[in-house]
C-alpha atoms as a PDB file:
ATOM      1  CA  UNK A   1      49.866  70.381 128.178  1.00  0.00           C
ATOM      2  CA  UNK A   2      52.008  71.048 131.203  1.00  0.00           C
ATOM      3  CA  UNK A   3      51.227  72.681 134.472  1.00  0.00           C
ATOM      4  CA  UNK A   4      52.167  76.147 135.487  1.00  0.00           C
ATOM      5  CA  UNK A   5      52.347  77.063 139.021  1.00  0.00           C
ATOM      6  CA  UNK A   6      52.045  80.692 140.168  1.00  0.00           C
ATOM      7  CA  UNK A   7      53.873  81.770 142.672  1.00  0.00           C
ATOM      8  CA  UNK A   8      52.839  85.535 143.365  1.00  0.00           C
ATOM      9  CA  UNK A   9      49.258  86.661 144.486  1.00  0.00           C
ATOM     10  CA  UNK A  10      47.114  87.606 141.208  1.00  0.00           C
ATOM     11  CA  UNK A  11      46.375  90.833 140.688  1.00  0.00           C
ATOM     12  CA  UNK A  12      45.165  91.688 137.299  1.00  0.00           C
ATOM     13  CA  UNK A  13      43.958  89.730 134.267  1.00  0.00           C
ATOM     14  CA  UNK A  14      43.135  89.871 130.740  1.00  0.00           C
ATOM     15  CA  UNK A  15      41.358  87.934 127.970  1.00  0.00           C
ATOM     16  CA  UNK A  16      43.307  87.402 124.866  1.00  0.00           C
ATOM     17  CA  UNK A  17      40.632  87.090 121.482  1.00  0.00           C
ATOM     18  CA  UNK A  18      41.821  86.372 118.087  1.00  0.00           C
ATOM     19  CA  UNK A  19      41.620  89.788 117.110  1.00  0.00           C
ATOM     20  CA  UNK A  20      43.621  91.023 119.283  1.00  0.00           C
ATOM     21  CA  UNK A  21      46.113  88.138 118.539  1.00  0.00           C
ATOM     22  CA  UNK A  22      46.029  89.154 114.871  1.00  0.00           C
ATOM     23  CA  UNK A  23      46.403  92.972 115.570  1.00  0.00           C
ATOM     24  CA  UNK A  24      49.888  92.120 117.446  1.00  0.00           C
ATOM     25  CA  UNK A  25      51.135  90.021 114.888  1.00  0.00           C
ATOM     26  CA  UNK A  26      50.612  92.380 112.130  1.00  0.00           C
ATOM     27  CA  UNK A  27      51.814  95.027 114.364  1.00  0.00           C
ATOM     28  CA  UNK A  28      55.679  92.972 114.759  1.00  0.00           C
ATOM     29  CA  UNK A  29      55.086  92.055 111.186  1.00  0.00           C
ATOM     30  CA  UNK A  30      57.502  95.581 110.360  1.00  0.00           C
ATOM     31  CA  UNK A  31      59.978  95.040 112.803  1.00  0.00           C
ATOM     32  CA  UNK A  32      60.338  91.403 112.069  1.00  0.00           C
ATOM     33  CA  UNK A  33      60.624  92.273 107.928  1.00  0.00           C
ATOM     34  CA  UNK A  34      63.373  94.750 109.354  1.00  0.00           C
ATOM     35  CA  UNK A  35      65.402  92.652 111.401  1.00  0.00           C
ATOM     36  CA  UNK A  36      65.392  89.629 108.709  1.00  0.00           C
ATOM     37  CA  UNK A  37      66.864  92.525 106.315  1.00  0.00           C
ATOM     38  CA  UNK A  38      69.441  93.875 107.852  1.00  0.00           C
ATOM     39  CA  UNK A  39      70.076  89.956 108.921  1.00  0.00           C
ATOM     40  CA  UNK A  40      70.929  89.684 105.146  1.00  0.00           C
ATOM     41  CA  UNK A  41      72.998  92.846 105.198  1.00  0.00           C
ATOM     42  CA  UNK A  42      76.491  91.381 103.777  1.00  0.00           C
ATOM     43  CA  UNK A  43      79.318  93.009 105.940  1.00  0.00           C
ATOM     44  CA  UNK A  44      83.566  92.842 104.987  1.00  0.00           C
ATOM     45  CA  UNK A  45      85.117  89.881 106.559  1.00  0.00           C
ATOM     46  CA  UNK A  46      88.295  87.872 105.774  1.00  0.00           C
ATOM     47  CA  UNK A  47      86.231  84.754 104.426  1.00  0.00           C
ATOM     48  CA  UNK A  48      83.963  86.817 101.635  1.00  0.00           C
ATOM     49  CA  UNK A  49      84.677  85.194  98.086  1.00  0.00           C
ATOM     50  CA  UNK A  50      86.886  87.622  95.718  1.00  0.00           C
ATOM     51  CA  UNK A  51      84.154  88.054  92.456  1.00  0.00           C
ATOM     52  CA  UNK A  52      86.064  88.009  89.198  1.00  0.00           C
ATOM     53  CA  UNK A  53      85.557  91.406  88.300  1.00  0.00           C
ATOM     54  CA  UNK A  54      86.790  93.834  90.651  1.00  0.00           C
ATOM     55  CA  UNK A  55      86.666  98.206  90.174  1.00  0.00           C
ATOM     56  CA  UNK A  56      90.225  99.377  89.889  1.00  0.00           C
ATOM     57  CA  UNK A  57      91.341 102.976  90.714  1.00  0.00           C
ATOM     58  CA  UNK A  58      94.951 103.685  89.839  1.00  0.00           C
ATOM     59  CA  UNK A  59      96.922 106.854  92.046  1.00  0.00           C
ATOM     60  CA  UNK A  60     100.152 108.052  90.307  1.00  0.00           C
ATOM     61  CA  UNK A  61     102.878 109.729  92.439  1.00  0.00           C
ATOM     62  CA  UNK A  62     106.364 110.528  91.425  1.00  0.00           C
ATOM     63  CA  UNK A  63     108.483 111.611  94.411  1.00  0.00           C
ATOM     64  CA  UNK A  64     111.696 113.528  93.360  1.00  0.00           C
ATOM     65  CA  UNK A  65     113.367 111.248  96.059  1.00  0.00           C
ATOM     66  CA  UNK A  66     113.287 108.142  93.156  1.00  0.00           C
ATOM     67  CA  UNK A  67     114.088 107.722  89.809  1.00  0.00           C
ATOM     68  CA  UNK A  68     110.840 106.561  88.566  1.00  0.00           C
ATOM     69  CA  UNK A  69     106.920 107.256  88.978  1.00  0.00           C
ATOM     70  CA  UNK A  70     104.827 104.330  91.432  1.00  0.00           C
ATOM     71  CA  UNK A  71     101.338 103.735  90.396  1.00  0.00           C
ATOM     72  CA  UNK A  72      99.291 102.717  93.299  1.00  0.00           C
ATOM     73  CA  UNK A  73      96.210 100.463  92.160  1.00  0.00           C
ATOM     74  CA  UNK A  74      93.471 100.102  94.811  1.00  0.00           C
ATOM     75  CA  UNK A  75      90.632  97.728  93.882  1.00  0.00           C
ATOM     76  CA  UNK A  76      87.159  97.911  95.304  1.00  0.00           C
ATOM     77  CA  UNK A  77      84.314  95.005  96.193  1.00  0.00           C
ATOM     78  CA  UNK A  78      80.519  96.182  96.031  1.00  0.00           C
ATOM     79  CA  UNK A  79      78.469  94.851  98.863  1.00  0.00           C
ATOM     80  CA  UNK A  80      75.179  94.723  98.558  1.00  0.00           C
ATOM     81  CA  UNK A  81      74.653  95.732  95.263  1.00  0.00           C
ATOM     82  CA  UNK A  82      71.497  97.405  93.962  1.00  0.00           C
ATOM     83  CA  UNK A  83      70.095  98.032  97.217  1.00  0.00           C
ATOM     84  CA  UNK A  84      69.510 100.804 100.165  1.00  0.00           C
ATOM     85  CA  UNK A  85      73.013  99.095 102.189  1.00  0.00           C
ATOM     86  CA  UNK A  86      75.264  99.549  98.749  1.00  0.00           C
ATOM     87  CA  UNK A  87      78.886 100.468  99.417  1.00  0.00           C
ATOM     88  CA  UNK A  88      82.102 100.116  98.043  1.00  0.00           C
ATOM     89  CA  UNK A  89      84.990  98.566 100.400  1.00  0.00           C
ATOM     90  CA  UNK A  90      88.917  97.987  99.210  1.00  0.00           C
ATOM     91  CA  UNK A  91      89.522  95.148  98.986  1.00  0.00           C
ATOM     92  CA  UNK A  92      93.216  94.510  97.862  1.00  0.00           C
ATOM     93  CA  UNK A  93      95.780  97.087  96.531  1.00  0.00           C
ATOM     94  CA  UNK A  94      98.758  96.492  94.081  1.00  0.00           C
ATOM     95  CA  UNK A  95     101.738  98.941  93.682  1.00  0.00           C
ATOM     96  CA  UNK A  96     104.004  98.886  90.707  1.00  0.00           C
ATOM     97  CA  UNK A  97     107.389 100.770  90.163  1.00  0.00           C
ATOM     98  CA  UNK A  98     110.056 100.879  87.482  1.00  0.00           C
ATOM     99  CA  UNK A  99     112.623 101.522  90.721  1.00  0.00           C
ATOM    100  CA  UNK A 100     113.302  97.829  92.108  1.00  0.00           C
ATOM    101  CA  UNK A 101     115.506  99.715  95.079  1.00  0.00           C
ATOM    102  CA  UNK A 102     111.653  98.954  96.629  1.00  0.00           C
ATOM    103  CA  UNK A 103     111.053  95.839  95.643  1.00  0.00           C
ATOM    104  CA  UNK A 104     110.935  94.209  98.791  1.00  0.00           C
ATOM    105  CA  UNK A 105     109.237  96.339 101.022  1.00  0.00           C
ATOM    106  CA  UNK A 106     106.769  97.173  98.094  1.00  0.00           C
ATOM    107  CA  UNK A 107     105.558  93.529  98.389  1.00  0.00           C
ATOM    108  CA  UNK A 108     105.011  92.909 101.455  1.00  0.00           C
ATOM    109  CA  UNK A 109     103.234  96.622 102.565  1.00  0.00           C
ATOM    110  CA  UNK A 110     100.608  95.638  99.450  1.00  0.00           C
ATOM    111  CA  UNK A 111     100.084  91.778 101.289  1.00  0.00           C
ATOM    112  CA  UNK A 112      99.900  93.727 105.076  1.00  0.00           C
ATOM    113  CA  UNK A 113      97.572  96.089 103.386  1.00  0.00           C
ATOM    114  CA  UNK A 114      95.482  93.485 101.264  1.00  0.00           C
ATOM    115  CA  UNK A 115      94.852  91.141 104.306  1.00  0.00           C
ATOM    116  CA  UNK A 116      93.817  94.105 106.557  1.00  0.00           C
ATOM    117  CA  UNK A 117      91.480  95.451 103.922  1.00  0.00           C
ATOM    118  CA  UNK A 118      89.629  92.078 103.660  1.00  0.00           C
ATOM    119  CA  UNK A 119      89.781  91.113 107.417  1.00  0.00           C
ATOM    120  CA  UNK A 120      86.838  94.601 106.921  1.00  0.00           C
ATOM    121  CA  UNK A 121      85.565  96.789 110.244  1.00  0.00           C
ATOM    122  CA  UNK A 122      87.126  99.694 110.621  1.00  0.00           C
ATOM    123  CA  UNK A 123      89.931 100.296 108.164  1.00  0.00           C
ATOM    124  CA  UNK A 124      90.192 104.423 108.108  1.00  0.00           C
ATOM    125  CA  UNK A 125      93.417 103.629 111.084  1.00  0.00           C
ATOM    126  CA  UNK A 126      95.854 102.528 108.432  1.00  0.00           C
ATOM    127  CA  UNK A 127      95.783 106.190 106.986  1.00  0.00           C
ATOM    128  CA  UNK A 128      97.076 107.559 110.167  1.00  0.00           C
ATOM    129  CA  UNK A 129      99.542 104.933 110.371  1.00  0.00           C
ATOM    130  CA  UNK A 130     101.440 105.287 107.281  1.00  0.00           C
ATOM    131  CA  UNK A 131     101.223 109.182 107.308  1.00  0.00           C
ATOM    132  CA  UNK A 132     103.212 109.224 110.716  1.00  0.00           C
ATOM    133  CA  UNK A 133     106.129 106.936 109.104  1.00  0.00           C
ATOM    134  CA  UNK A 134     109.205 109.049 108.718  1.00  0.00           C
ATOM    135  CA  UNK A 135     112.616 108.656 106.629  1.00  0.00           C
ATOM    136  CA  UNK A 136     115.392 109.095 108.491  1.00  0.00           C
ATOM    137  CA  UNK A 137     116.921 110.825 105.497  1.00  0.00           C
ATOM    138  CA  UNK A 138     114.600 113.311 105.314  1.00  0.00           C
ATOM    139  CA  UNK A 139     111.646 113.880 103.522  1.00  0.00           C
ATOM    140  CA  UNK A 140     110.324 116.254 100.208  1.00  0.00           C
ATOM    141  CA  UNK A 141     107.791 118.572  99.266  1.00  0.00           C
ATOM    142  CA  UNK A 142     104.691 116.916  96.853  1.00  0.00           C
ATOM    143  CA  UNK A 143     102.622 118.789  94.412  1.00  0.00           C
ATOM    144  CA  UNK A 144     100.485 121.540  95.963  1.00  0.00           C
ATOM    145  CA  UNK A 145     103.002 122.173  98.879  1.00  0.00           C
ATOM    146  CA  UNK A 146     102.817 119.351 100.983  1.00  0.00           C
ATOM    147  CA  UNK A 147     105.435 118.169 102.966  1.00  0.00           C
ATOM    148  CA  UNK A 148     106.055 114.290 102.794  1.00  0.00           C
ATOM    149  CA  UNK A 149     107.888 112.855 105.312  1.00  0.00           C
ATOM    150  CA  UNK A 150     108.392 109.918 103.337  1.00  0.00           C
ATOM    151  CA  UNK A 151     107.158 107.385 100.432  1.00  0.00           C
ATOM    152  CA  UNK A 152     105.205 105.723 102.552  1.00  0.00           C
ATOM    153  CA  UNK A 153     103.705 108.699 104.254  1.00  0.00           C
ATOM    154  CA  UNK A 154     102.648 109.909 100.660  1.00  0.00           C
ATOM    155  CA  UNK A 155     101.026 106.390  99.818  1.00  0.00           C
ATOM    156  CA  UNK A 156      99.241 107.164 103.334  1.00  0.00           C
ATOM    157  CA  UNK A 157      97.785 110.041 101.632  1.00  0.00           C
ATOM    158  CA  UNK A 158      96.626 108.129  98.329  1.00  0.00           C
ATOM    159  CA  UNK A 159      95.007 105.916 100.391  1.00  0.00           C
ATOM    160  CA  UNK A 160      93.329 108.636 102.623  1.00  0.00           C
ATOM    161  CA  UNK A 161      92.228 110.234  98.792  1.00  0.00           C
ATOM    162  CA  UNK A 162      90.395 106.603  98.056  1.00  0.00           C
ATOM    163  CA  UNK A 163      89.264 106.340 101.444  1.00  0.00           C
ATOM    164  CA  UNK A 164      87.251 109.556 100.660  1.00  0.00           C
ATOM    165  CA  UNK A 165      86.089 108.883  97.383  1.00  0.00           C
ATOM    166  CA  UNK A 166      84.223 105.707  98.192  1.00  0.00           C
ATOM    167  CA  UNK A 167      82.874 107.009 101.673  1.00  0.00           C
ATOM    168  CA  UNK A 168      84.780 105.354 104.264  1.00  0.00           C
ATOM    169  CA  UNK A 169      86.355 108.724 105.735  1.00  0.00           C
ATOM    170  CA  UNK A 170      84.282 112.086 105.454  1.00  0.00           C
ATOM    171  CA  UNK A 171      85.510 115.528 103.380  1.00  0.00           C
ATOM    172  CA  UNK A 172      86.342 118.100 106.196  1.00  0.00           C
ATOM    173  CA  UNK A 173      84.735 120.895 105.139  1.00  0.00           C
ATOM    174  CA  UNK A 174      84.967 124.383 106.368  1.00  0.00           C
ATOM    175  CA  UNK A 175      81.663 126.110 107.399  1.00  0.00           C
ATOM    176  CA  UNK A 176      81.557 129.741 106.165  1.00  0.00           C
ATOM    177  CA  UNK A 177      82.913 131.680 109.384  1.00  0.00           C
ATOM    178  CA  UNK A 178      86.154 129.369 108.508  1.00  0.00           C
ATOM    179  CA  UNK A 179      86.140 130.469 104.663  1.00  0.00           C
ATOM    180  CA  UNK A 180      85.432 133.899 105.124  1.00  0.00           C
ATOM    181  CA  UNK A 181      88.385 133.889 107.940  1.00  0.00           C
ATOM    182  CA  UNK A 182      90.932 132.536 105.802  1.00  0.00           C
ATOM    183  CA  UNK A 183      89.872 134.743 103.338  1.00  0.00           C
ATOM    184  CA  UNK A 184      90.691 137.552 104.828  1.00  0.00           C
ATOM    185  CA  UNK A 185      94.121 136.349 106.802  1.00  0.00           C
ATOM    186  CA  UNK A 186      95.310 135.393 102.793  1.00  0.00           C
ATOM    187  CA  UNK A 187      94.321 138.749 101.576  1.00  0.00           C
ATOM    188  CA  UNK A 188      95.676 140.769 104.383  1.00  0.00           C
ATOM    189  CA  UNK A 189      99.023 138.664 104.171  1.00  0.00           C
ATOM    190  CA  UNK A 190      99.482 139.298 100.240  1.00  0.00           C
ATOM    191  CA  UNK A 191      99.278 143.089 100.997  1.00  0.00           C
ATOM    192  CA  UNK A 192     102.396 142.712 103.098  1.00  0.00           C
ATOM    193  CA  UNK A 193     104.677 142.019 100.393  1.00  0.00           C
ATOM    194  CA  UNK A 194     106.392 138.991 102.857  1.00  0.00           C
ATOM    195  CA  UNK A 195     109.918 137.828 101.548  1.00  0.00           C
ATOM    196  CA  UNK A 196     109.695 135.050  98.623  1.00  0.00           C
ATOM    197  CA  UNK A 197     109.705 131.403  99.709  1.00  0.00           C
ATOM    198  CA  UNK A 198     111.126 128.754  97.319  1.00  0.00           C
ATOM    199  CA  UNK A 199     108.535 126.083  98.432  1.00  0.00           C
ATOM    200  CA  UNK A 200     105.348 128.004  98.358  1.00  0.00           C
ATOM    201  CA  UNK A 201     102.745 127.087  96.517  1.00  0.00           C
ATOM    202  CA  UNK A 202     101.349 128.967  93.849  1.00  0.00           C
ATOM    203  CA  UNK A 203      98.359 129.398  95.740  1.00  0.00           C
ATOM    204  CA  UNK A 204      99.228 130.066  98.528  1.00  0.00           C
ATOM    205  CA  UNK A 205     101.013 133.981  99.513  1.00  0.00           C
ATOM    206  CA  UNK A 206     104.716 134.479  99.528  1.00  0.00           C
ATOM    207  CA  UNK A 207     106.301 133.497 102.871  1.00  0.00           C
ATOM    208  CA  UNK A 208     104.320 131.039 103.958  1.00  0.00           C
ATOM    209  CA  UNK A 209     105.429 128.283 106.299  1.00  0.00           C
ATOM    210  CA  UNK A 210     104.772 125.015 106.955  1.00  0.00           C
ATOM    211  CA  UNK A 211     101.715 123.650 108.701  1.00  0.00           C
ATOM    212  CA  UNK A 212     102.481 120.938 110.835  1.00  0.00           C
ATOM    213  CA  UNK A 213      98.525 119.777 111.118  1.00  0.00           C
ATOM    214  CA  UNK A 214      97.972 119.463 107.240  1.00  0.00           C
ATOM    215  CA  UNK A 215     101.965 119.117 105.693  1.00  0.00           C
ATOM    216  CA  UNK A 216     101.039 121.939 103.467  1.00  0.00           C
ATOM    217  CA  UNK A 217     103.460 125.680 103.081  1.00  0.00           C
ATOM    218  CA  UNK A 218     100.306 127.473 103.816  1.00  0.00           C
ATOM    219  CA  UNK A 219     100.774 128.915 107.389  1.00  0.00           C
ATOM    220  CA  UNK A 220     101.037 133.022 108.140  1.00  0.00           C
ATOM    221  CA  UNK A 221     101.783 134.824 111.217  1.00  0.00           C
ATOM    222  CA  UNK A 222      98.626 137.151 111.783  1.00  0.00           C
ATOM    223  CA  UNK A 223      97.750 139.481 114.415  1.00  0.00           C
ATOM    224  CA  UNK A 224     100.449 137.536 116.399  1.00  0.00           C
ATOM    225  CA  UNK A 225      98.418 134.083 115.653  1.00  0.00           C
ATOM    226  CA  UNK A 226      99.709 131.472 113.407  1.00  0.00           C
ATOM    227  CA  UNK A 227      96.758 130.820 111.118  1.00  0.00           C
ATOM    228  CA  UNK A 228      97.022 127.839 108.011  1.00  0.00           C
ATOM    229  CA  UNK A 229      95.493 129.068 104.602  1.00  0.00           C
ATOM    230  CA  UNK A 230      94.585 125.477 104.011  1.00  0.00           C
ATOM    231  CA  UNK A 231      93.240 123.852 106.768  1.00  0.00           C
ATOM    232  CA  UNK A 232      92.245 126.544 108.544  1.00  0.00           C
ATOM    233  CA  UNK A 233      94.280 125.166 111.637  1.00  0.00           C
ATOM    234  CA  UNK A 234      95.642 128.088 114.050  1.00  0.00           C
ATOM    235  CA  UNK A 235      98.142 128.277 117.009  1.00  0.00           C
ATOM    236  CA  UNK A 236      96.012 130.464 119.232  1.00  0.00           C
ATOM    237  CA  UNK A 237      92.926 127.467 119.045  1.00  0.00           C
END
């Protein structure tokens, strides 16, 4: 048994009994069952084993910009299955095309995409990314409205629908003062009788322009405000 010298003056003391011993110990027990589980927790990273059965979700867009529909195909890993820490997590994504004006590009944005997917963390960025890619011929208007800047932008957006469907970004959802606002601006607006607009939705009014927070033809000029139907977004903050 080795020595220990003390250094500093004594000033207190106290007797440790095998009680007391046992009364700590079960009292760390908890904590210590808690860390080893969440020790087990298995986390996304580049070097997890692809399982043989994967769950598919297949996206079909058809922009009036080519020839032919593209079926995205996003497939998703379960970690942790059957417990409290069970979530799904993409984990590769495949997109097939009839048009082969694509072909090259197609390939390698579903590798880039793949390999970022199973490198895991934080994957919501990509969404942004691919939303804010433009073509410098112009974009089109999608179903419901929405203004695509370009193919890729719209796969942003199909990727941005998964993303929400297996948890990894939130629904924004509008409390009630929001709701009851927009409401009111749409109802007030169809009154006016506003000049016909060839890209407006059908549900949205008659003469509405186009958001530039949410890409959809859903934005009215209100009590001298700007005010989106859709997202609820407004000029005047």
């Amino acid at each position: 048994m080795s020595k220990i010298k003390i250094e500093s003056k004594i000033v207190n003391y106290k007797v440790s009994t095998q009680k007391q011993r046992e009364t700590e110990a079960k009292a760390e027990q908890p904590q210590l069952q808690q860390e080893d589980q969440e020790a087990k927790v298995v986390r996304m990273h580049e070097r997890l084993e692809r399982p043989e059965l994967l769950r598919g979700t297949t996206y079909k867009i058809k922009p009036p910009v080519s020839d032919h529909a593209m079926y995205i195909t996003i497939n998703d890993i379960v970690l942790n299955e059957d417990t409290k820490h069970e979530k799904y997590r993409p984990y590769e994504i495949f997109i097939n095309s009839k048009n082969l004006d694509h072909y090259q590009w197609i390939v390698a944005l579903t590798r880039v995409l793949s390999s970022v997917f199973r490198k895991g963390g934080d994957v919501a960025f990509l969404v942004e990314e691919l939303k804010a890619v433009f073509d410098p011929k112009g974009g089109y208007f999608a179903g419901g409205g929405r203004f695509m800047p370009s193919i890729i932008a719209e796969l942003g957006y199909v990727i941005e629908q998964h993303f929400k469907a297996i948890g990894i970004i939130s629904e924004e959802v509008l409390d009630e003062h929001q709701k009851k606002l927009i409401e009111e601006k749409r109802q007030e607006f169809e009154n006016q009788n506003k000049q016909t607009d060839a890209f407006v939705a059908k549900d949205f009014p008659y003469g509405s322009a186009l958001c530039g927070h949410c890409n959809t033809v859903a934005m009215v000029l209100m009590d001298g405000c700007e005010t989106c139907l859709n997202c609820g977004y407004s000029q005047c903050g």
